[in-house]
Protein backbone atom coordinates (compact mmCIF):
# COMPACT_ATOMS: atom_id res chain seq x y z
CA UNK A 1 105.46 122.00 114.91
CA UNK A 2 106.64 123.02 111.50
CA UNK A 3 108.22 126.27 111.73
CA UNK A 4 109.66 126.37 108.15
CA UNK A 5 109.27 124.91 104.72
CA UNK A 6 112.47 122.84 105.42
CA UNK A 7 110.89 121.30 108.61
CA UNK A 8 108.06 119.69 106.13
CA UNK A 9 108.91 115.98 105.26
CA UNK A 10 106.90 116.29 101.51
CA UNK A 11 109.86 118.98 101.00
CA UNK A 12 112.69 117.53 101.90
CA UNK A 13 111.80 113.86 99.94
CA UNK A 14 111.08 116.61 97.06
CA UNK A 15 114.82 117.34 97.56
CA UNK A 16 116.07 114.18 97.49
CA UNK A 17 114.19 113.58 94.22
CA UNK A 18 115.66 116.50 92.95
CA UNK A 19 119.03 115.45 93.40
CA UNK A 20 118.54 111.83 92.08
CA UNK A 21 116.71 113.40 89.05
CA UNK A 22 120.17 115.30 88.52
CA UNK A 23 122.47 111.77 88.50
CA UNK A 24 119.68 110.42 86.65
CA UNK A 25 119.94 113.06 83.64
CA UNK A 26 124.12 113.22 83.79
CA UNK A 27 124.34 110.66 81.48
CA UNK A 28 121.56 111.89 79.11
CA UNK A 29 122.76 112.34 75.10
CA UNK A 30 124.44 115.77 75.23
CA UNK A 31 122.05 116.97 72.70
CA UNK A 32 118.99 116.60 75.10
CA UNK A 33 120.91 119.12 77.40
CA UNK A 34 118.19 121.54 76.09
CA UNK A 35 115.44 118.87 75.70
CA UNK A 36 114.35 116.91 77.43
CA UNK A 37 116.94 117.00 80.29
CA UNK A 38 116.26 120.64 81.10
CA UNK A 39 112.41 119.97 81.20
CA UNK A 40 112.81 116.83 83.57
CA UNK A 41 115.11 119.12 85.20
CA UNK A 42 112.62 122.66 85.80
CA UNK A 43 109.99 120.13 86.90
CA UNK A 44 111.73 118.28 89.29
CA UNK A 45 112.81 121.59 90.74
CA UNK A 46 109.90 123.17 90.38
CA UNK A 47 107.94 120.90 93.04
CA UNK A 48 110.52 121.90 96.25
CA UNK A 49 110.30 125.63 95.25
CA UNK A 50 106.97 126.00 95.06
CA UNK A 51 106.38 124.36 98.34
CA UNK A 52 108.68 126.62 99.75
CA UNK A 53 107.66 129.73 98.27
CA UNK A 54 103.86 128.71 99.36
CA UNK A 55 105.18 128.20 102.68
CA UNK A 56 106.62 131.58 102.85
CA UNK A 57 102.82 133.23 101.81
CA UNK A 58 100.95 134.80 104.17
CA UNK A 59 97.69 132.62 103.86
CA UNK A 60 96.33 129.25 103.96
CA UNK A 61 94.94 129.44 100.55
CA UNK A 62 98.09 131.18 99.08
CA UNK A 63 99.64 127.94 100.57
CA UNK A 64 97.52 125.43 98.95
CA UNK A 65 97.81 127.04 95.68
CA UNK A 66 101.46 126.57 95.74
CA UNK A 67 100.93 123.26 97.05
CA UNK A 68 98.65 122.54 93.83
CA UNK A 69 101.81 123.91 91.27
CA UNK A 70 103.72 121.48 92.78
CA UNK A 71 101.36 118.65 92.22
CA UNK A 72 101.12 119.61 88.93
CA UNK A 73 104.87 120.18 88.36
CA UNK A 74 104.95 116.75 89.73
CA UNK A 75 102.61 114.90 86.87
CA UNK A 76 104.98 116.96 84.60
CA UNK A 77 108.16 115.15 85.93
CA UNK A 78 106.56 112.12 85.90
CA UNK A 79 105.53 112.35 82.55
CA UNK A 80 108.80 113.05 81.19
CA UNK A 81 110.54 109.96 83.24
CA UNK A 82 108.41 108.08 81.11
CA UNK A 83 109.02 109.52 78.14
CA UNK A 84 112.77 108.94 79.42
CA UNK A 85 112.90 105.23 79.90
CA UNK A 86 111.03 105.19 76.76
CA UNK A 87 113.95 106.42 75.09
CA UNK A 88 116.26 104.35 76.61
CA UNK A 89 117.65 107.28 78.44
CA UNK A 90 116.79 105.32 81.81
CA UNK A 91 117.34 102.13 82.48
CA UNK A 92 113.67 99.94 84.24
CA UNK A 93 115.89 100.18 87.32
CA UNK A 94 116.96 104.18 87.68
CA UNK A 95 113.62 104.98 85.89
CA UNK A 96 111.39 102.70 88.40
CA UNK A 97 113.59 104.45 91.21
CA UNK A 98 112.52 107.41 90.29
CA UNK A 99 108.64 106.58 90.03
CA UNK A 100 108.60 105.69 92.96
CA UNK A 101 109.85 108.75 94.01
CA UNK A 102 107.55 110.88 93.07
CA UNK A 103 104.74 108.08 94.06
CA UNK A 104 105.82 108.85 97.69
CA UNK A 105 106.12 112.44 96.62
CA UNK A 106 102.45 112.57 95.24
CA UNK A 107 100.99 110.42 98.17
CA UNK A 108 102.72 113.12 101.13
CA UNK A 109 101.80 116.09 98.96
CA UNK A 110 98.11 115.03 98.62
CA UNK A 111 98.37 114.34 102.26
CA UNK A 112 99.38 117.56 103.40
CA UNK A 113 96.90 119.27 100.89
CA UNK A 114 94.24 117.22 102.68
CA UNK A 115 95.25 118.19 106.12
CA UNK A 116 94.96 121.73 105.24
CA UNK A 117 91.51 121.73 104.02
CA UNK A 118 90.58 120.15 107.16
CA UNK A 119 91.64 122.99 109.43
């Protein structure tokens, strides 16, 4: 039974892709710290908070709302990992990594969302 935000699986991968999104960006041009590593970096962060914070709400709907900021902080991020290894600023490897990532991400968070418009 999930008795907190932490006990949910979609939020804990979403911290692990947090924290490979931050080695990802730490060798970003310096003058991207305000660019486009700070945006890769609010959206990737983004999609664990608002999990938790819809978690914490008092209603199913509150929760699913949440849920759907996170989705869309999630297109966000992967938007911008493109734009990334576009640049050059990721290597196919790292940047594929990271795809895949939030591919996982995506498929538990839809899951989840489904699950609750079931009940």
């Amino acid at each position: 039974m999930v008795k907190s935000y932490s006990d949910l699986i979609v939020w804990n991968k979403a911290i692990d892709l947090v924290t490979q999104v931050y080695r990802a960006t730490q060798n970003f041009p310096k003058d991207e710290l305000f660019g486009l590593t700070n945006q890769i970096r609010r959206a990737a962060i983004s999609i664990p908070s608002n999990i938790a914070e819809g978690r914490g709400r008092l209603t199913k709907g509150e929760f699913k709302l949440f849920l759907g900021h996170a989705r869309g902080s999630l297109a966000e991020l992967e938007t911008q990992i493109v734009i990334a290894k576009n640049l050059d600023y990721l290597d196919d490897i790292e940047g594929n990594k990271l795809l895949q990532q939030i591919a996982e991400v995506g498929r538990i968070l839809n899951g989840l969302l489904s699950s609750i418009k079931k009940q």
